[in-house]
Protein backbone atom coordinates (compact mmCIF):
# COMPACT_ATOMS: atom_id res chain seq x y z
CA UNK A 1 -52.16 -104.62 115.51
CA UNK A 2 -50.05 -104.21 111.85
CA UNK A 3 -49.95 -101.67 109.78
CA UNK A 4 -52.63 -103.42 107.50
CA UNK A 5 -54.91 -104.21 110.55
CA UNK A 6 -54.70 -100.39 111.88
CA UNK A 7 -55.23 -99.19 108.36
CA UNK A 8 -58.35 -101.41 107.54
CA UNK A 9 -59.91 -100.47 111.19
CA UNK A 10 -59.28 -96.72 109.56
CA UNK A 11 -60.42 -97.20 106.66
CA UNK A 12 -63.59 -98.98 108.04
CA UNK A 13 -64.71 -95.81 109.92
CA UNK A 14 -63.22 -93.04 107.53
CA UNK A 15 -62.57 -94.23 103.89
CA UNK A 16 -64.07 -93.18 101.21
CA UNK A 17 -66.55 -96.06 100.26
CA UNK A 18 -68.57 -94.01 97.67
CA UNK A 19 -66.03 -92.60 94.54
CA UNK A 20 -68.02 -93.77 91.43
CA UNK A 21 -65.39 -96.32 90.24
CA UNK A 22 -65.99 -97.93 93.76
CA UNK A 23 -69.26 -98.57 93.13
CA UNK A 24 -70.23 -101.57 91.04
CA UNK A 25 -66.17 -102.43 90.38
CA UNK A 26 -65.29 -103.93 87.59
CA UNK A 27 -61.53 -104.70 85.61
CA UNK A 28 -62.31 -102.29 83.27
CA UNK A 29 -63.83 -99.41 85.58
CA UNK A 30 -60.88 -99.88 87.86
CA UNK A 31 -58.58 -99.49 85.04
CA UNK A 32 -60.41 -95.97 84.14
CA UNK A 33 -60.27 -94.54 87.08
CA UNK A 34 -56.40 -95.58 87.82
CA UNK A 35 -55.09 -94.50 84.73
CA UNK A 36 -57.50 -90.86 85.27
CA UNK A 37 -55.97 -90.47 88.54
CA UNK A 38 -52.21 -90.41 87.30
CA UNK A 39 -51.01 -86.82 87.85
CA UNK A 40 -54.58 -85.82 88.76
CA UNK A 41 -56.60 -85.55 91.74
CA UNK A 42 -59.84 -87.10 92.90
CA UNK A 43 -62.07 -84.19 92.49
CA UNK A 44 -61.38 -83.02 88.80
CA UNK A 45 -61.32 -86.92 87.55
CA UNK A 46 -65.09 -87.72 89.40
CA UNK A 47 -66.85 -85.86 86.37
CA UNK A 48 -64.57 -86.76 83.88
CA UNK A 49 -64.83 -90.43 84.70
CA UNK A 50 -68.91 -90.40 85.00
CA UNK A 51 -68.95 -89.00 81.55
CA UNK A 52 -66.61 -91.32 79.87
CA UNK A 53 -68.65 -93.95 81.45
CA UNK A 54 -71.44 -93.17 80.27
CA UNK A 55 -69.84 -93.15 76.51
CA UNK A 56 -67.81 -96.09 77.34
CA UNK A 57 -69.74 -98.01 79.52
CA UNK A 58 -67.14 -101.02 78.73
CA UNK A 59 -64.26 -101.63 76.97
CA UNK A 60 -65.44 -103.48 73.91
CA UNK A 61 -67.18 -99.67 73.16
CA UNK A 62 -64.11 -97.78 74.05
CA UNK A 63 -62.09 -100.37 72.14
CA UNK A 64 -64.88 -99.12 69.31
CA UNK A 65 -64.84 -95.94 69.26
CA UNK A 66 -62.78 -93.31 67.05
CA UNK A 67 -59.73 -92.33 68.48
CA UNK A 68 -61.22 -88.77 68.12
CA UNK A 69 -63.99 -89.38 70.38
CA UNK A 70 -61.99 -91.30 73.19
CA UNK A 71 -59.80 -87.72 72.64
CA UNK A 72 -62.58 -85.68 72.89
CA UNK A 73 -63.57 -87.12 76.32
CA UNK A 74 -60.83 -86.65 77.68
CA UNK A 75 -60.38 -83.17 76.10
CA UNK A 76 -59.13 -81.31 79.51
CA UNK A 77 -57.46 -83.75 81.36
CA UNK A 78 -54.21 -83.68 79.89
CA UNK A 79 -51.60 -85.58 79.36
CA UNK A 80 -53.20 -87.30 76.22
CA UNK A 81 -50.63 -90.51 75.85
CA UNK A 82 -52.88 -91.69 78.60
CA UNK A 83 -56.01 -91.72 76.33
CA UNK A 84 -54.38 -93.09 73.21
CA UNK A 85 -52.73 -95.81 75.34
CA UNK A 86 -56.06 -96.44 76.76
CA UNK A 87 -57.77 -96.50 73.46
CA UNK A 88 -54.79 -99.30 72.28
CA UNK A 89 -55.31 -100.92 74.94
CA UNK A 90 -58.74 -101.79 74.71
CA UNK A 91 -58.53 -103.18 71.43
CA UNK A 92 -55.84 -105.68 72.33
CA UNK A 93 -57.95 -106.66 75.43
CA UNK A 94 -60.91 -107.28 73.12
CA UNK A 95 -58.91 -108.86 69.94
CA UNK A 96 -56.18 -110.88 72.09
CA UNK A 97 -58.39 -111.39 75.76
CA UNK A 98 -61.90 -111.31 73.50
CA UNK A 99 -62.81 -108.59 75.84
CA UNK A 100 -61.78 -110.23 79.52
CA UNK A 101 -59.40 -108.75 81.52
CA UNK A 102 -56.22 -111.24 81.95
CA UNK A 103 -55.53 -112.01 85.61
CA UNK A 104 -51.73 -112.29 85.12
CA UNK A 105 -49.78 -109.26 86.39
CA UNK A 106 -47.13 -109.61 83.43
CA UNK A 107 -50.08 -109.90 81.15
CA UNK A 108 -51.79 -106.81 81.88
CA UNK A 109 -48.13 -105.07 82.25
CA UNK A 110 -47.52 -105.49 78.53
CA UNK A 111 -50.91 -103.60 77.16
CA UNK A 112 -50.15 -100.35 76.57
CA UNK A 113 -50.14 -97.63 78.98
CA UNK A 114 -50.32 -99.97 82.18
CA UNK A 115 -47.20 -100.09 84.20
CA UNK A 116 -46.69 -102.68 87.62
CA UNK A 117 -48.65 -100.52 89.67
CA UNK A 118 -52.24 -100.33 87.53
CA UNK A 119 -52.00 -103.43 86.88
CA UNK A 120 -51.65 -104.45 90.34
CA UNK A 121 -53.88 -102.12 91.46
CA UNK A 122 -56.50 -104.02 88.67
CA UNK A 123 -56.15 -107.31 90.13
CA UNK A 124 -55.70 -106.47 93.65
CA UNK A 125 -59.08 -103.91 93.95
CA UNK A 126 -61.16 -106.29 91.15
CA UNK A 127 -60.51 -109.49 92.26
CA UNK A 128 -58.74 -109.43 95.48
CA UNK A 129 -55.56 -111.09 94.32
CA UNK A 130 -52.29 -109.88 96.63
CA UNK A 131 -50.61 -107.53 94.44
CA UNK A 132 -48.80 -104.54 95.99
CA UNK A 133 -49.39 -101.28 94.63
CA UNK A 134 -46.77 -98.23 94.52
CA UNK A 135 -48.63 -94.46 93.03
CA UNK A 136 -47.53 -91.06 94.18
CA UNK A 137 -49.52 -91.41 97.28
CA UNK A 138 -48.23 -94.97 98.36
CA UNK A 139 -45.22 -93.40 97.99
CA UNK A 140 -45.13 -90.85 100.55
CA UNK A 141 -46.48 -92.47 103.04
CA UNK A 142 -44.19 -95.62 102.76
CA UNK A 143 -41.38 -92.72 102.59
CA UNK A 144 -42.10 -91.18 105.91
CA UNK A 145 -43.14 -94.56 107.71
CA UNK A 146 -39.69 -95.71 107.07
CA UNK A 147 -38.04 -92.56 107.08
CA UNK A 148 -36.46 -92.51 103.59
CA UNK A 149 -35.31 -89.28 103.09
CA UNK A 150 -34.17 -89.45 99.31
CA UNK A 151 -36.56 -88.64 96.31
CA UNK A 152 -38.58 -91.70 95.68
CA UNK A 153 -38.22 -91.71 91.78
CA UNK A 154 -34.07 -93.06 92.67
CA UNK A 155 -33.98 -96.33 91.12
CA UNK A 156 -32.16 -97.52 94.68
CA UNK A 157 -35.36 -95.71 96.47
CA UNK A 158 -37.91 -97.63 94.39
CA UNK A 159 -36.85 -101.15 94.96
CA UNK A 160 -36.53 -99.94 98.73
CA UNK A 161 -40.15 -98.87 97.97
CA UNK A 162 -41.32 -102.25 96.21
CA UNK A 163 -40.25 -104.63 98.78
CA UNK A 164 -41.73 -102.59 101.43
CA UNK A 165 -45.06 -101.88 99.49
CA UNK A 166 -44.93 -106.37 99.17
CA UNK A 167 -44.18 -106.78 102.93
CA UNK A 168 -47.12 -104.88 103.86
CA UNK A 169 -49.75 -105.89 101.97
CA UNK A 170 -51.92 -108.49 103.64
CA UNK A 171 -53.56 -112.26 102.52
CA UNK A 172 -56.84 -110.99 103.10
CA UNK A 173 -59.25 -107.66 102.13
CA UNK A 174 -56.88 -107.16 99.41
CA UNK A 175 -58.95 -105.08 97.90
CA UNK A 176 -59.58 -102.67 100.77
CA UNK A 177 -55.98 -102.37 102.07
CA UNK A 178 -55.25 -101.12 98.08
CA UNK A 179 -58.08 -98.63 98.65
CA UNK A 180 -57.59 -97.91 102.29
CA UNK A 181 -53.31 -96.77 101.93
CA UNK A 182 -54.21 -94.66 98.60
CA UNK A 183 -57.23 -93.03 100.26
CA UNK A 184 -54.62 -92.51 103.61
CA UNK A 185 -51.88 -90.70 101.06
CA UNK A 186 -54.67 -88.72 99.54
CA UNK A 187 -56.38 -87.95 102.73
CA UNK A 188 -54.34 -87.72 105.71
CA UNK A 189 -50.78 -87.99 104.85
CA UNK A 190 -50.86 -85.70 102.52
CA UNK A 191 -47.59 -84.19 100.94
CA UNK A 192 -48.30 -80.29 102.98
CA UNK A 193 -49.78 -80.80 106.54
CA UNK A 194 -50.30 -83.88 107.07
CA UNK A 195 -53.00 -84.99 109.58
CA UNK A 196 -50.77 -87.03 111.75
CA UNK A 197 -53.08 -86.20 115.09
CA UNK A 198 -55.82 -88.78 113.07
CA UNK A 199 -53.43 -90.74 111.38
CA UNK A 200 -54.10 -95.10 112.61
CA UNK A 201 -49.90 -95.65 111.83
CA UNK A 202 -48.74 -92.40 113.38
CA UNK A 203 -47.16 -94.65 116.37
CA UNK A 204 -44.88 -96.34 113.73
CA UNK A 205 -43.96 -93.50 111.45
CA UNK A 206 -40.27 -92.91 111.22
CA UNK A 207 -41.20 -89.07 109.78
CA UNK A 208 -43.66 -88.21 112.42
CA UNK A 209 -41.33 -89.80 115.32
CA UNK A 210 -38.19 -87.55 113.76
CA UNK A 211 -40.29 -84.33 113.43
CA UNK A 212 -39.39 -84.83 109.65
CA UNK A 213 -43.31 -85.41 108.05
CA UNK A 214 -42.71 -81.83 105.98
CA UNK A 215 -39.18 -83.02 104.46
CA UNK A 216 -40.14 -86.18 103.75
CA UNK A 217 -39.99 -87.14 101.11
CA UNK A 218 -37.50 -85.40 99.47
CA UNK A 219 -38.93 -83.30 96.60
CA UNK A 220 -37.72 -84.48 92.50
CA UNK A 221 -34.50 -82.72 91.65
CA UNK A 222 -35.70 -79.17 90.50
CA UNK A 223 -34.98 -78.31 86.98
CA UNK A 224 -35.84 -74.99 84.91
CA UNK A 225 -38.58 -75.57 82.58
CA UNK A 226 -38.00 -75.19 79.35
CA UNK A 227 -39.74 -72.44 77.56
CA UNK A 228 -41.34 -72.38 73.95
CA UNK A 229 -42.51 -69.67 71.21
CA UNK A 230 -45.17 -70.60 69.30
CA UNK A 231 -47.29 -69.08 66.62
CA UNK A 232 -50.80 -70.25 66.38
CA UNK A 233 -52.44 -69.11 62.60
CA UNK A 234 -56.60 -68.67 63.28
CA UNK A 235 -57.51 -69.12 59.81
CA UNK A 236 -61.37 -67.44 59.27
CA UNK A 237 -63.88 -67.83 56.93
CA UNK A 238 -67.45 -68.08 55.95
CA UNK A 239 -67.03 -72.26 56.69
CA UNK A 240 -65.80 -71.57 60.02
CA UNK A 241 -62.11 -71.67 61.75
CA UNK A 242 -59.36 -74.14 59.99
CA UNK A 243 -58.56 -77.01 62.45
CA UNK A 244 -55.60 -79.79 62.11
CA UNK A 245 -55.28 -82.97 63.62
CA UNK A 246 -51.81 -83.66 65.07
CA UNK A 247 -49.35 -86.08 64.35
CA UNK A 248 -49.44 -88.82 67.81
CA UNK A 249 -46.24 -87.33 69.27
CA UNK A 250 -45.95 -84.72 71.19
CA UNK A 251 -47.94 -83.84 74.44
CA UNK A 252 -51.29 -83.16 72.15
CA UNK A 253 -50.43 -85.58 69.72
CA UNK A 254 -54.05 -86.62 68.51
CA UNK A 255 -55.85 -84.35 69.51
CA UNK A 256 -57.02 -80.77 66.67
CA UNK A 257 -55.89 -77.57 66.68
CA UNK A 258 -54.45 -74.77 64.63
CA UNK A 259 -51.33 -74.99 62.09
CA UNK A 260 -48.73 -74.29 64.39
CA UNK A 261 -45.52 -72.52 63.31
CA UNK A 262 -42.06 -71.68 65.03
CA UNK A 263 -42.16 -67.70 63.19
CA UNK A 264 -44.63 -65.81 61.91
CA UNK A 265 -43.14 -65.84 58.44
CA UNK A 266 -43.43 -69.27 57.94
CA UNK A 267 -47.23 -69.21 59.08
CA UNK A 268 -47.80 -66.61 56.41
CA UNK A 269 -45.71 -68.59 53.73
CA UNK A 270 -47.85 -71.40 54.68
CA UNK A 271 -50.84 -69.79 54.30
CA UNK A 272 -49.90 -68.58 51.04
CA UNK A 273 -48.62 -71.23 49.62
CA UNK A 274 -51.83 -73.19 51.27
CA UNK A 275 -54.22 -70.88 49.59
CA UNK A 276 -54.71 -68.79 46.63
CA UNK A 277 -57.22 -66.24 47.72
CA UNK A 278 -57.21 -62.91 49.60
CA UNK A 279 -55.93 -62.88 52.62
CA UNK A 280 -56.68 -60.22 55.60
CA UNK A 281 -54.65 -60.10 58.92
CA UNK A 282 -56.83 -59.79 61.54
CA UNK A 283 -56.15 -57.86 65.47
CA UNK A 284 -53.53 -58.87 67.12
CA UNK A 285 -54.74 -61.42 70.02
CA UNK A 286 -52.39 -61.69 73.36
CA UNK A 287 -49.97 -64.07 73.98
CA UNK A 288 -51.08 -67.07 75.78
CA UNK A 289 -48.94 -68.69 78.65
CA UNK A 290 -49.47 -71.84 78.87
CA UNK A 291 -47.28 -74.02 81.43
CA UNK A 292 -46.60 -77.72 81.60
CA UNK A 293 -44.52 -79.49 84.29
CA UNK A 294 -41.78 -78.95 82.65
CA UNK A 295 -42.29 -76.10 79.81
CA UNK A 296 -43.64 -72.87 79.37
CA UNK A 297 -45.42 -71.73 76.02
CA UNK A 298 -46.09 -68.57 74.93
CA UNK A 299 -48.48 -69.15 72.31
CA UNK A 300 -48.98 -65.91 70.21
CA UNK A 301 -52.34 -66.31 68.26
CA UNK A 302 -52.75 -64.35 64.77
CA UNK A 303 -56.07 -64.54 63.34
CA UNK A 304 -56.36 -64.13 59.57
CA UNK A 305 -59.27 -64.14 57.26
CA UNK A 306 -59.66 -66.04 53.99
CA UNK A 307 -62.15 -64.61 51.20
CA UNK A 308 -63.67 -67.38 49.23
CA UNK A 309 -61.45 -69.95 50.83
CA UNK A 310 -60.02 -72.88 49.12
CA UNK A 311 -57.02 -74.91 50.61
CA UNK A 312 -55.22 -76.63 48.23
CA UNK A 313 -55.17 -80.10 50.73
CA UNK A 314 -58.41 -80.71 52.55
CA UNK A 315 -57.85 -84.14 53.57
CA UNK A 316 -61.54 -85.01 55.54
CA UNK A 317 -59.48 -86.91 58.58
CA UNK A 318 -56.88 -84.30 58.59
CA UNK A 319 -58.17 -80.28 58.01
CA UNK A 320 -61.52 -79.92 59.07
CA UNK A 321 -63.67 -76.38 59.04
CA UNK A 322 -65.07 -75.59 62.79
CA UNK A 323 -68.27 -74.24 63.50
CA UNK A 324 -68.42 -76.21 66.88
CA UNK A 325 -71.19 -78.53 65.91
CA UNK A 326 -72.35 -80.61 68.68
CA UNK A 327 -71.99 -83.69 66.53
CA UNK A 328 -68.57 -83.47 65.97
CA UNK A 329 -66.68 -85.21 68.47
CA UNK A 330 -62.61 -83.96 68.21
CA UNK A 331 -60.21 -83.38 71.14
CA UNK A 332 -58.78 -80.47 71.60
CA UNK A 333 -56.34 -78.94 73.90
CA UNK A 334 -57.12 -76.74 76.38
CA UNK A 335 -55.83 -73.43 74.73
CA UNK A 336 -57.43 -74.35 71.96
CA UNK A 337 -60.47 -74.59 73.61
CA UNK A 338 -60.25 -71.70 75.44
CA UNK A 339 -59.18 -69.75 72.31
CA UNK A 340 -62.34 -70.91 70.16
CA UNK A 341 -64.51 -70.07 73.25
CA UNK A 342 -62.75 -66.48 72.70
CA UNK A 343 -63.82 -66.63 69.32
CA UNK A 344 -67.39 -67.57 70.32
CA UNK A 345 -67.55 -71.04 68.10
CA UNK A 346 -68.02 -73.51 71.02
């Protein structure tokens, strides 16, 4: 049998058949769930999907919606580019496609947000077309079948990837081979232990035959995070707790939060300069650590009170007073969330 046959017979028996964006599969449900599932696992994107689906239930309503609200659903999952790219996205699908999904690989590659492998992971899962597909999980187990021992992100590695990834996939059941190797990565061949006793291509992995499956593949290049001081001003009042939208760069670029400072002089000069009226420094709160792949925050939080508040720039779309009404829909960041939740307004 091939690797495609022995995978499919898996597959058959012991995929998973019942995720929520394999049921009732469309362009635009695949295209949720793929771009969800970059840099996060299966069981924290099921009930973030479900509820974005139920908001968005297709793309002409995501490509809708306020930018705010797409934020706000995926308020949590990080990595936010992924939501504004998804949000851009779907309004070029629906002003350029008038709401169809193209079928061309290159066309679906130039919307924003969608690289080689979502889009080929669209067309190949959706409509069965013969598109190889390369995420973090086809990775590694391409890695140890052929025993590549270098980090897969190499440019050399990837094209070594690529044509492997094309030679593999089969003419027919498309769609279930796509599913079947990415369910195999996540499942069995997992990057620590690795089920190789129930793996169907154990007989032809390089890794497994070498006594190499916990090496390969080779890890990124380590590199010391950066780390970050931040000063977080929780401006108080009788109207609630000030809020700012972000510019779009940045890793919560978007998304609302507190005026954000390098020192804590400059947060009070702001806030004096901001506002005219009496100003009381509240407790000190403790610094929050809050880590990213590659940086580490400390985010030291000083809450401050305003009596008979008046900002000099209230700009409705850009400073906003929080009481965490229901019907306001914003995306925040996590440590903002988990701050306001401290300050018992959500």
């Amino acid at each position: 049998m091939s690797f495609a046959d022995q995978l499919l017979a898996w597959f058959d028996c012991h995929g998973r058949h019942d995720l929520p964006w394999q049921v009732d599969k469309t362009a635009y449900r695949v295209w949720v769930s793929e771009v969800m599932l970059q840099q996060t696992q299966v069981s924290t994107v099921v009930a973030y999907f479900q509820r974005f689906m139920q908001r968005f239930p297709d793309v002409g309503s995501l490509a809708r919606a306020d930018t705010d609200e797409v934020l706000h659903y995926w308020s949590g999952l990080g990595y936010y580019a992924r939501a504004r790219n998804l949000h851009k996205a779907a309004k070029r699908i629906v002003a350029d496609y008038a709401g169809e999904f193209p079928k061309q690989r290159e066309q679906l590659e130039a919307l924003p947000g969608i690289g080689r492998s979502t889009a080929a992971a669209i067309l190949a899962i959706t409509y069965g077309q013969r598109e190889a597909i390369l995420d973090g999980n086809v990775k590694r187990v391409l890695c140890r079948q052929a025993g590549i021992e270098a980090w897969p992100g190499e440019t050399t590695v990837l094209k070594q990837l690529w044509t492997l990834a094309e030679r593999l996939t089969p003419s027919q059941r498309v769609s279930d081979y796509t599913q079947a190797i990415m369910d195999l990565g996540a499942t069995v061949c997992t990057r620590t232990k690795p089920q190789c006793e129930i793996c169907p291509v154990a007989q032809s992995c390089a890794a497994r035959s070498q006594n190499k499956q916990q090496s390969l593949p080779a890890r990124r290049p380590s590199r010391r995070p950066s780390e970050q001081v931040l000063i977080w001003l929780i401006v108080e009042s009788d109207q609630g707790i000030l809020l700012e939208r972000r510019n779009n760069q940045g890793i919560w670029g978007g998304l609302w939060g507190f005026p954000e400072f390098d020192q804590k002089e400059q947060a009070l000069d702001w806030l004096q300069s901001e506002s005219a009226h009496d100003v009381e420094l509240g407790p000190i709160m403790p610094v929050i650590q809050h880590r990213l792949t590659h940086r580490l925050m400390h985010i030291q939080p000083i809450r401050v009170r305003l009596n008979n508040p008046a900002f000099s720039v209230m700009e409705a779309d850009q400073r906003l007073w929080y009481k965490g009404e229901p019907q306001v829909a914003l995306g925040l960041a996590a440590p903002v969330t988990q701050l306001l939740k401290q300050l018992h307004v959500t």
